[in-house]
N, C-alpha and C. Protein backbone atom coordinates (compact mmCIF):
# COMPACT_ATOMS: atom_id res chain seq x y z
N UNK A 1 25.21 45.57 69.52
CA UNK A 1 26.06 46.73 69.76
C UNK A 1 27.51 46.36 69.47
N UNK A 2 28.15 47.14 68.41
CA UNK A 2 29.77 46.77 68.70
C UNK A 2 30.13 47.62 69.50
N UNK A 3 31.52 46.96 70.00
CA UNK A 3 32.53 47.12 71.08
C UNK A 3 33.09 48.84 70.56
N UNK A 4 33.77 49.53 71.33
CA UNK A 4 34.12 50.62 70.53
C UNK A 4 35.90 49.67 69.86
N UNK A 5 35.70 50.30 68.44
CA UNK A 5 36.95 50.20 67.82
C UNK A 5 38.05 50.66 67.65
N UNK A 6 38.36 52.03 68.41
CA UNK A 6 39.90 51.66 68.86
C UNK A 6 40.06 52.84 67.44
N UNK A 7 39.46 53.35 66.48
CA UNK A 7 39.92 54.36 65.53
C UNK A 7 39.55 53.26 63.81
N UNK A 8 39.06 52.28 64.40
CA UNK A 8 39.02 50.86 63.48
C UNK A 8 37.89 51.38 62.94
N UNK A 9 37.50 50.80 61.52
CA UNK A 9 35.98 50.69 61.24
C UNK A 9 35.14 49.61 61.95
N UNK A 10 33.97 49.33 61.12
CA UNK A 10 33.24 48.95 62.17
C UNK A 10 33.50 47.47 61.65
N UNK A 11 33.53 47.21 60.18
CA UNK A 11 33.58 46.15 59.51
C UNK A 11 34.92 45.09 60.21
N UNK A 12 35.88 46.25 60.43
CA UNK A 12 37.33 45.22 60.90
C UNK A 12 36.61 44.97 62.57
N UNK A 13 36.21 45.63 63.23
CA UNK A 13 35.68 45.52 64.38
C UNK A 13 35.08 43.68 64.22
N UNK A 14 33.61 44.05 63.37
CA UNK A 14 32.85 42.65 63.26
C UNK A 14 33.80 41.61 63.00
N UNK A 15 34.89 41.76 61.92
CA UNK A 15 35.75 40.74 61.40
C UNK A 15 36.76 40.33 62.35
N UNK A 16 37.27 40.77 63.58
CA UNK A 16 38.10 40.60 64.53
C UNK A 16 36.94 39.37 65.96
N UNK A 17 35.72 40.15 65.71
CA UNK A 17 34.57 39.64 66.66
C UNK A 17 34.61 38.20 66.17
N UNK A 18 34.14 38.17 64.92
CA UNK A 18 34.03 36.76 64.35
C UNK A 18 35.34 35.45 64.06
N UNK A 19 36.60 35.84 64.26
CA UNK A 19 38.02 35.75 64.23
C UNK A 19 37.69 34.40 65.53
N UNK A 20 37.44 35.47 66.94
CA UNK A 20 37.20 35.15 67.92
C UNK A 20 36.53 34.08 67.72
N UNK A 21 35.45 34.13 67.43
CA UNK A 21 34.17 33.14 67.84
C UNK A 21 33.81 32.14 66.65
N UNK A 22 35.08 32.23 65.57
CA UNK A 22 34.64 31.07 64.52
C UNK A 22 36.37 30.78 64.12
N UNK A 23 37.36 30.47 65.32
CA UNK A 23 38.37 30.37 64.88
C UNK A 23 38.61 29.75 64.02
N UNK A 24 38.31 28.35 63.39
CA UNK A 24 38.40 27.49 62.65
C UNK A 24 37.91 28.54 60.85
N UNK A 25 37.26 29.04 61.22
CA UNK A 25 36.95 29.66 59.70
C UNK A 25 35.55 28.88 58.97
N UNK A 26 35.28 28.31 59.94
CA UNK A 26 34.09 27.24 59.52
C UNK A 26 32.83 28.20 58.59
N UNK A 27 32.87 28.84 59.41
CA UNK A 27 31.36 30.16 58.79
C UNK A 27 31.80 31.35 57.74
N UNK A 28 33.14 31.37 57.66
CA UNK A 28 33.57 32.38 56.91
C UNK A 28 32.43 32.95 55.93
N UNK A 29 32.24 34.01 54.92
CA UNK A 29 32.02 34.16 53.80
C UNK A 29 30.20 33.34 53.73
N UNK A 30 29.73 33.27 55.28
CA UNK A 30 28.22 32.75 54.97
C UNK A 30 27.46 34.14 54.95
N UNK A 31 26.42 34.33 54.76
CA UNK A 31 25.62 35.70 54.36
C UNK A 31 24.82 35.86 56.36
N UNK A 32 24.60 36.92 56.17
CA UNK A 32 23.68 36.86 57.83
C UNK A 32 22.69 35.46 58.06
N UNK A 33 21.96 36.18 56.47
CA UNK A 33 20.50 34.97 56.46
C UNK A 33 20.93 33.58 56.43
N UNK A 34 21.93 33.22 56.09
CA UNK A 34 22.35 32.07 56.18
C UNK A 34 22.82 31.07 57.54
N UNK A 35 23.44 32.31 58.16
CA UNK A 35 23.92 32.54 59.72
C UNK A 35 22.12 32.00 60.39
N UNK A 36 21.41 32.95 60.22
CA UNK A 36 20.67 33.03 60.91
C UNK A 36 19.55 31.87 60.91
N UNK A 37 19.64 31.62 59.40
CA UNK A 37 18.72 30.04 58.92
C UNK A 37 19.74 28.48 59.73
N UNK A 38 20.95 28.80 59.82
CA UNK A 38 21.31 27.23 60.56
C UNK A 38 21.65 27.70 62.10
N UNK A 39 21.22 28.87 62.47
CA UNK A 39 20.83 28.92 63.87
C UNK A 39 19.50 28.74 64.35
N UNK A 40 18.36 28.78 63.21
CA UNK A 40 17.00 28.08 63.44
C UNK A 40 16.87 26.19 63.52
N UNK A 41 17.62 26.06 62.11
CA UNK A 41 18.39 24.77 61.78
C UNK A 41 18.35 23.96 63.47
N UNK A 42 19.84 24.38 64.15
CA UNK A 42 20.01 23.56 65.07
C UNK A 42 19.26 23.71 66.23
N UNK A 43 18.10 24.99 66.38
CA UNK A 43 17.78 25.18 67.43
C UNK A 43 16.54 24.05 67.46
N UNK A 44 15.90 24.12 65.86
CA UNK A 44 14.81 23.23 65.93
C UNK A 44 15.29 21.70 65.83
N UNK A 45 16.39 20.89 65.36
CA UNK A 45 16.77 19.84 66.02
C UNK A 45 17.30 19.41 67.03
N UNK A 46 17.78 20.77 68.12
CA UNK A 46 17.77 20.50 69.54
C UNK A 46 16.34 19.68 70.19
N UNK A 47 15.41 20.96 69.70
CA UNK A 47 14.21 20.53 70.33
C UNK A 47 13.56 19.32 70.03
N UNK A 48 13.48 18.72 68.95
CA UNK A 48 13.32 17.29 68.54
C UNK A 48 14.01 16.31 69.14
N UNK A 49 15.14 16.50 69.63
CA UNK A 49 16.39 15.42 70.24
C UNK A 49 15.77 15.45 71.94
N UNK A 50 15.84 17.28 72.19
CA UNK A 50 14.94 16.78 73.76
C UNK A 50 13.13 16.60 73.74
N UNK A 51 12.51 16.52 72.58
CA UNK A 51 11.16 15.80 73.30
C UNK A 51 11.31 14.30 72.58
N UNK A 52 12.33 13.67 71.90
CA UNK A 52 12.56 12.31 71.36
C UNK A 52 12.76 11.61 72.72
N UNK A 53 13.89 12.75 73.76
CA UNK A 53 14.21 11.89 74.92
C UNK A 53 13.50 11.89 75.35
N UNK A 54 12.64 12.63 75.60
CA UNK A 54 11.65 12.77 76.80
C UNK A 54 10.32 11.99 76.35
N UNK A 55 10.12 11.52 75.66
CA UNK A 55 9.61 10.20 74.89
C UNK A 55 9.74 8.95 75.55
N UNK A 56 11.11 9.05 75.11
CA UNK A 56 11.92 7.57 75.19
C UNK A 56 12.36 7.58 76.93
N UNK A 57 12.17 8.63 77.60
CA UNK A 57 11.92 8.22 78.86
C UNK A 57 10.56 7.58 79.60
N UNK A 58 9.40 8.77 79.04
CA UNK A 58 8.49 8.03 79.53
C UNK A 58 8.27 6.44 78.90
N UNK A 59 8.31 5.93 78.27
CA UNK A 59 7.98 4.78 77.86
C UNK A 59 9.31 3.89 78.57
N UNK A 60 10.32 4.18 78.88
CA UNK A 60 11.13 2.99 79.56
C UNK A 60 10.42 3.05 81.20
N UNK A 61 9.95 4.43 81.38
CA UNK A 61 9.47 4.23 83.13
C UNK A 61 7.89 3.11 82.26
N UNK A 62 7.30 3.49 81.71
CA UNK A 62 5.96 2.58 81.60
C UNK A 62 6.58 0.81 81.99
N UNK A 63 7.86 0.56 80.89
CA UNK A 63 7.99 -0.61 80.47
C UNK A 63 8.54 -1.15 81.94
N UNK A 64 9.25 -0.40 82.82
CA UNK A 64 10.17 -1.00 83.55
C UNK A 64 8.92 -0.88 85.02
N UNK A 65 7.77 -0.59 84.71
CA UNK A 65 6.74 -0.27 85.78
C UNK A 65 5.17 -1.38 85.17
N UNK A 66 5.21 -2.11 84.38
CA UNK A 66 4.57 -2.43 83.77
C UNK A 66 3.51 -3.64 84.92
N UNK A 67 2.52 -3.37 84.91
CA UNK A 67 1.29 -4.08 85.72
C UNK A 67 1.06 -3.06 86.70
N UNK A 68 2.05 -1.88 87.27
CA UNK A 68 1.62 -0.40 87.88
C UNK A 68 1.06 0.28 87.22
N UNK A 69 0.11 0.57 87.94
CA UNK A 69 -1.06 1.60 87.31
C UNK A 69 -0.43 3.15 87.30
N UNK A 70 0.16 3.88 86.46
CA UNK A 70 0.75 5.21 86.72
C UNK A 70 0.24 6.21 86.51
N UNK A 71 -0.17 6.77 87.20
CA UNK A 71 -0.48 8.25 87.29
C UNK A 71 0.00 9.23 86.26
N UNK A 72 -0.44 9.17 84.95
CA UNK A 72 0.27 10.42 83.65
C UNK A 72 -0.18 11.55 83.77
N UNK A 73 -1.04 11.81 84.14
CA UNK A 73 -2.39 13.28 84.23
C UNK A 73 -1.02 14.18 84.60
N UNK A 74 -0.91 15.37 83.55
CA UNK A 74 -0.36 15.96 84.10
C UNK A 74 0.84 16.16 83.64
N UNK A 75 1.63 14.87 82.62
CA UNK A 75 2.49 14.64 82.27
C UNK A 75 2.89 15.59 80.94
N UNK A 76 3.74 16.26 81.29
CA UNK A 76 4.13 17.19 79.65
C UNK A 76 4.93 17.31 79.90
N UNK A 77 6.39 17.45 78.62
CA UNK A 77 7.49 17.72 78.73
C UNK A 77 8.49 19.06 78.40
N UNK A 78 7.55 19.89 79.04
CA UNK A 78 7.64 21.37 79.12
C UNK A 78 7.51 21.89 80.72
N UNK A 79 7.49 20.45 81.52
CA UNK A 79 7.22 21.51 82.88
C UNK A 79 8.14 20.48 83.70
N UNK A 80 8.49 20.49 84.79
CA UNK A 80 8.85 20.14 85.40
C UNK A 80 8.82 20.09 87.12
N UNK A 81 9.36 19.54 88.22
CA UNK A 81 9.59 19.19 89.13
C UNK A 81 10.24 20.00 90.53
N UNK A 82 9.18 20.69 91.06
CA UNK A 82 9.59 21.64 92.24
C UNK A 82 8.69 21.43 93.35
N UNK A 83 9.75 20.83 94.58
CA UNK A 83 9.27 20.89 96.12
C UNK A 83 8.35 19.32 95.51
N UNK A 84 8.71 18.68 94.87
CA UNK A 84 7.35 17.21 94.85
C UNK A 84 6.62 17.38 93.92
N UNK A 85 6.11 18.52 93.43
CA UNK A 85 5.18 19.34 92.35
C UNK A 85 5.31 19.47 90.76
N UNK A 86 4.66 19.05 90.07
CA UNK A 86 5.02 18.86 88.63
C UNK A 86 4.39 20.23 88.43
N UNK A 87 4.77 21.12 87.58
CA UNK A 87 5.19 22.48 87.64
C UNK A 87 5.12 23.55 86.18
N UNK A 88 4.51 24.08 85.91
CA UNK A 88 5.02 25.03 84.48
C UNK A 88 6.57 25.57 84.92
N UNK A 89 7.37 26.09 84.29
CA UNK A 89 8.42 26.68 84.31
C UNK A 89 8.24 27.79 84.88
């Protein structure tokens, strides 16, 4: 939804929006699809960076627990930790 513009078109509207939120000029002159392909871009190497960590956590608890027998059943890194309880979201 744009903002109402004030007697503005809608185009100076978007171009004032984006002013805002890309001061640097970094994105200028990119196409939507383009916009929209390196917002898939970083969303899917977010998610690689948090199940890399969540990797590289379980294996330092293995290493730093090592001759303990640990309890994994259960273990996924999509759920988490409520009241003691390993948990879906």
């Amino acid at each position: 939804k744009l903002k109402e513009t004030g007697g503005k078109g809608s185009e100076d509207a978007v171009t004032e929006e984006e002013r805002v939120v890309d001061q640097a000029g970094v994105y200028v002159g990119l196409s939507r699809a383009m916009l929209v392909s390196k917002i898939f871009e970083l969303s899917d190497s977010m998610l690689e960076a948090a199940s890399s960590q969540f990797h590289n956590v379980v294996a330092q608890i293995r290493a730093l627990n090592a001759g303990t027998k640990l309890n994994m059943e259960g273990l996924d890194e999509e759920k988490e930790v409520r009241d003691g309880q390993v948990v879906l979201p």
